[in-house]
Protein backbone atom coordinates (compact mmCIF):
# COMPACT_ATOMS: atom_id res chain seq x y z
CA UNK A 1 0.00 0.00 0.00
CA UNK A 2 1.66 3.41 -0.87
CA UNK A 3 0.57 6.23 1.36
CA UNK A 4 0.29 9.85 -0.71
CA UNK A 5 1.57 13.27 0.93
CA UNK A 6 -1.55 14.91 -0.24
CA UNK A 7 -2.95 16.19 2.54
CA UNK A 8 -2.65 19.91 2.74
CA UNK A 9 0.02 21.27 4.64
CA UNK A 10 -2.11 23.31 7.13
CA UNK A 11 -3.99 20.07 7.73
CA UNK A 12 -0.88 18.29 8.24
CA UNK A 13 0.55 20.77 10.89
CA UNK A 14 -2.36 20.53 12.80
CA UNK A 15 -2.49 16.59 13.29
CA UNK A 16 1.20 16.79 13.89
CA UNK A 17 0.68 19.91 16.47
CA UNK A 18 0.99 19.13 20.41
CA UNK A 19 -2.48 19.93 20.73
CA UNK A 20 -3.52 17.29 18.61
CA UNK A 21 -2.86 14.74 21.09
CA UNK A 22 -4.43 11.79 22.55
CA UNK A 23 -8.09 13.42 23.25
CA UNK A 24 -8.21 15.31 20.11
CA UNK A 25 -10.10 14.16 16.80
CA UNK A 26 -11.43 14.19 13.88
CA UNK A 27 -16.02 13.28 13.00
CA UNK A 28 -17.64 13.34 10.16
CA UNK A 29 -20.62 16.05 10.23
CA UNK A 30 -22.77 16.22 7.25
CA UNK A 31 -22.60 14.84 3.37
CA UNK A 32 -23.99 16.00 0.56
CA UNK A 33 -24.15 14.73 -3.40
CA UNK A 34 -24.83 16.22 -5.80
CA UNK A 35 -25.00 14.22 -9.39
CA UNK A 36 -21.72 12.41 -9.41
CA UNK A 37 -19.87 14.51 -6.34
CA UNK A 38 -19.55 13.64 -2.94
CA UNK A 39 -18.93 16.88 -0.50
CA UNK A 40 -18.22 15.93 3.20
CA UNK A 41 -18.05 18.01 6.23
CA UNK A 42 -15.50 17.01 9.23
CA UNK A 43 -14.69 18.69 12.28
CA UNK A 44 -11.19 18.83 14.24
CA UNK A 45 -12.48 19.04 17.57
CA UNK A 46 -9.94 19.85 20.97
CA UNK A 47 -11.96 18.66 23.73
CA UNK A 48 -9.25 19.17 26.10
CA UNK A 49 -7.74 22.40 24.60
CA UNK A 50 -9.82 25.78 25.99
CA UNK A 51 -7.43 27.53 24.05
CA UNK A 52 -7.69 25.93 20.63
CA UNK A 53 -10.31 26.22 19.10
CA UNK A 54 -12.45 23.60 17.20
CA UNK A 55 -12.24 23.49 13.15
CA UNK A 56 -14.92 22.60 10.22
CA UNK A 57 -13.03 20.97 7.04
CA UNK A 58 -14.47 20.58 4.04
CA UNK A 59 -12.85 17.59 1.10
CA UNK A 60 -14.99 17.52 -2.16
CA UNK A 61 -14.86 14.56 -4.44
CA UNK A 62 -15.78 14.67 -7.50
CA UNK A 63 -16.95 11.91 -9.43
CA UNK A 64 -16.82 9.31 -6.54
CA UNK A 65 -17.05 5.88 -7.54
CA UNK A 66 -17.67 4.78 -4.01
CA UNK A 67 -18.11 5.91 -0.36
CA UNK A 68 -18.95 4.13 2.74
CA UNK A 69 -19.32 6.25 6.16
CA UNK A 70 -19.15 5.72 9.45
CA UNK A 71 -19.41 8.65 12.00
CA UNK A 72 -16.54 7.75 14.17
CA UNK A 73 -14.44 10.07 16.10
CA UNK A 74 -11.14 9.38 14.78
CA UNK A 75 -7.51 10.70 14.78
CA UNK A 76 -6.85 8.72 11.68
CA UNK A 77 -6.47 10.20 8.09
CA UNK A 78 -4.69 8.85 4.79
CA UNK A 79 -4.87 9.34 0.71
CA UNK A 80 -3.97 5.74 -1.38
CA UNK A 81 -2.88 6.06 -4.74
CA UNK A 82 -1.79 1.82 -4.03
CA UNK A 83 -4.61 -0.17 -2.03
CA UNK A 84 -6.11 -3.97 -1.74
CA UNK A 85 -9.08 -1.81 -2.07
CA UNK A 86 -8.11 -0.37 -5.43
CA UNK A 87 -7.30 -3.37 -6.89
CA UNK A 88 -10.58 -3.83 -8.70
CA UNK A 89 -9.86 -0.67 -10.70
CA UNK A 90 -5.41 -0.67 -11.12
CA UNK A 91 -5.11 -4.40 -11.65
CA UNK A 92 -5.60 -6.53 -14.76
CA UNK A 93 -8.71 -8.72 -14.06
CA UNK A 94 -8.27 -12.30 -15.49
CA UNK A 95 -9.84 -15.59 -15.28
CA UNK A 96 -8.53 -18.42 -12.60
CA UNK A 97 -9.47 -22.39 -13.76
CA UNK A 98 -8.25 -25.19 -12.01
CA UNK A 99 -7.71 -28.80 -12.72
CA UNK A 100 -7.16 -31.46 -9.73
CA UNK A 101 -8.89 -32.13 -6.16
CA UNK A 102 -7.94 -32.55 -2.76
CA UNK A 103 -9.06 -34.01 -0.39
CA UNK A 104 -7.87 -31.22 2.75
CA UNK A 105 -10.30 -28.24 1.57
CA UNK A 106 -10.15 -26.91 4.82
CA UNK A 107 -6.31 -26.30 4.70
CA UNK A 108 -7.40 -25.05 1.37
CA UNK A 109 -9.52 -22.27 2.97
CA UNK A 110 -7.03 -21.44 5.70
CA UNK A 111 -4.34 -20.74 3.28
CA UNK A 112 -6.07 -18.62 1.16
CA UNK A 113 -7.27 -16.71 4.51
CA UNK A 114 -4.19 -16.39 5.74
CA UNK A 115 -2.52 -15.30 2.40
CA UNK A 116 -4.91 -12.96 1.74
CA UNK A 117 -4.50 -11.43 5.07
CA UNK A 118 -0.99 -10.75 3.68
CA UNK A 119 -2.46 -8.17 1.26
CA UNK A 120 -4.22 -6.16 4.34
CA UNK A 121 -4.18 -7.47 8.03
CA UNK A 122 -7.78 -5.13 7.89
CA UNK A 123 -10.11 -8.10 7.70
CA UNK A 124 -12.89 -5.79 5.98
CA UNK A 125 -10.43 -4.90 2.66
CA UNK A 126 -10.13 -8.63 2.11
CA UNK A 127 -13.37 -10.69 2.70
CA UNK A 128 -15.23 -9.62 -0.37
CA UNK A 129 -12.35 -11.84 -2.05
CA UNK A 130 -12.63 -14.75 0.50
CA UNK A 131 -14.83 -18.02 -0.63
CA UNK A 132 -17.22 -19.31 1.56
CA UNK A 133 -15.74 -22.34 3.88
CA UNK A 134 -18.43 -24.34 1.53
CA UNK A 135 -17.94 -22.90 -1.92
CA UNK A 136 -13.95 -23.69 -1.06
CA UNK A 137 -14.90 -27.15 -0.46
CA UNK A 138 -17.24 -28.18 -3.94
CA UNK A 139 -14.34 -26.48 -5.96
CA UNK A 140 -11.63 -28.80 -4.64
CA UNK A 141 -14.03 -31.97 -5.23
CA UNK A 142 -14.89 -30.63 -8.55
CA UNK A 143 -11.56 -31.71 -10.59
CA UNK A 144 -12.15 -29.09 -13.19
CA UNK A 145 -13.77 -25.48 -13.22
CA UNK A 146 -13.64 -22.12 -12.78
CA UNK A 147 -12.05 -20.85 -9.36
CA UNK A 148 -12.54 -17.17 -9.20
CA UNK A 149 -12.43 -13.91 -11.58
CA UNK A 150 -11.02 -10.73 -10.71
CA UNK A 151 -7.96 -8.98 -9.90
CA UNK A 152 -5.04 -10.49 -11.00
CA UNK A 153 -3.29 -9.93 -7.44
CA UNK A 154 -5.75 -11.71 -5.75
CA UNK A 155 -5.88 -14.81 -8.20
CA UNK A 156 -2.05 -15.20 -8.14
CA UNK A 157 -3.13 -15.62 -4.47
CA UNK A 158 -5.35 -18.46 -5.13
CA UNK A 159 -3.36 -19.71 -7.67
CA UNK A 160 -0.24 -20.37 -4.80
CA UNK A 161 -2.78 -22.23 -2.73
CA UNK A 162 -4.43 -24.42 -5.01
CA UNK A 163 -0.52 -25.62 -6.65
CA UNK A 164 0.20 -25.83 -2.34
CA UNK A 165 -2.62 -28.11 -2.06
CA UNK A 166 -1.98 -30.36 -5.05
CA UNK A 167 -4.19 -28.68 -8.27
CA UNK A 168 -2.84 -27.25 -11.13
CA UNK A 169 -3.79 -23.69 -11.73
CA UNK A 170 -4.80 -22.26 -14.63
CA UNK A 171 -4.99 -18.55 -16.05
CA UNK A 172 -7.05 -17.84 -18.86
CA UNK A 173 -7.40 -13.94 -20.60
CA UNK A 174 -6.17 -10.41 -18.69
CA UNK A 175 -8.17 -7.47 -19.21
CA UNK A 176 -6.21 -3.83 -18.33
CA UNK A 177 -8.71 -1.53 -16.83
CA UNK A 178 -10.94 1.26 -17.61
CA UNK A 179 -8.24 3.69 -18.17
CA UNK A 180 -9.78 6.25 -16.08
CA UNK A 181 -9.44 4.29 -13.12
CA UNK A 182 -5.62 3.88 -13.22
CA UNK A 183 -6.03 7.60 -11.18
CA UNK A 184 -8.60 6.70 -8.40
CA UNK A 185 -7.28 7.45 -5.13
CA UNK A 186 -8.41 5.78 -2.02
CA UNK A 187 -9.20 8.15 1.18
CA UNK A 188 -9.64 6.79 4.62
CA UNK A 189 -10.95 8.77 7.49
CA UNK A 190 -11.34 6.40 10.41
CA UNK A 191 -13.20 3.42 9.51
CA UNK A 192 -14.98 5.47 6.82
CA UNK A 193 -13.32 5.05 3.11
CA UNK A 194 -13.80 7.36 0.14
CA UNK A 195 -12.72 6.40 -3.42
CA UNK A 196 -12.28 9.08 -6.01
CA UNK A 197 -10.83 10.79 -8.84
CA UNK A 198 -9.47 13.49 -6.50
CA UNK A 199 -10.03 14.65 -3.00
CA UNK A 200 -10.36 18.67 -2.48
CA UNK A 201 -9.77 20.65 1.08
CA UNK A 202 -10.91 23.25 2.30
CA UNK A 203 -10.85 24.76 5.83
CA UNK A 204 -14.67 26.43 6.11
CA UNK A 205 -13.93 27.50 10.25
């Protein structure tokens, strides 16, 4: 994961300042879209400060592709231009077939947890690529088939722990992506996560 210095540098000074310490944070207050843009409103509150006093930020995004919030306080904020969550848009999508069985799909399953894990210890960022305990299990009776589609990151993945587990892997087609997602960025504000063609600041107070 590559983190991006694109915060702005006011913003920057401030979480770095003293009085950004342990009982100071950061909430989101309001959204609002309009079309295709996302503006949010977050506040850098003090609570233990008298003498600082609290902020209202503003970061518009426009053309989001996706956004899912959560209004935690926070002290957390970072810009991707590399993610597991980006994946689906930077990385070639391709096809994964297998050909064999085994008969250990549980070990199956655990290694392609734990390898996955590998790509984000953040359990959220990696189960939408995780088969079911089940699903695992009919594939590696199967002898033949389709294993997953997607990004090719997270195949190669698969593709490790099937040859681990005795069945031959098999890639078929790569697809480059849309090229206007090569530039989505990621943003994460606590557990909330933003992805967009650009994220713009603005101090309002």
């Amino acid at each position: 994961m590559t983190i991006d210095s694109l915060l702005p540098k006011e913003l920057s000074e401030i979480l770095n300042s003293p009085e950004f310490d342990d009982e100071a944070g950061m909430l989101i207050e309001s959204m609002d879209y309009t079309d295709n843009d996302l503006v949010i409103s977050f506040s850098i509150r003090f609570s233990s400060d008298k003498n600082t006093a609290n902020q209202l930020w503003q970061i518009s995004m426009p053309d989001i592709e996706m956004a899912h919030v959560l209004k935690d306080w926070t002290q957390d904020i970072e810009i991707y231009s590399n993610h597991v969550s980006l994946l689906e848009y930077h990385d070639i999508n391709s096809e994964l077939y297998f050909k064999g069985t085994t008969d250990n799909s549980q070990g199956l399953y655990i290694d392609i947890v734990n390898a996955l894990l590998q790509l984000s210890n953040n359990w959220i960022e990696v189960a939408k690529y995780l088969l079911t305990p089940e699903r695992v299990n009919e594939l590696s009776q199967q002898g033949y088939g389709l294993f997953a589609r997607g990004p090719k990151t997270v195949l190669q993945i698969y593709a490790e722990c099937l040859k681990a587990n005795g069945i031959k892997p098999i890639f078929i087609g790569e697809y480059d992506p849309v090229i206007e997602y090569k530039v989505l960025k990621l943003l994460k504000l606590g557990e909330s996560y933003f992805i967009s063609h650009a994220f713009l600041f603005e101090r309002i107070t």
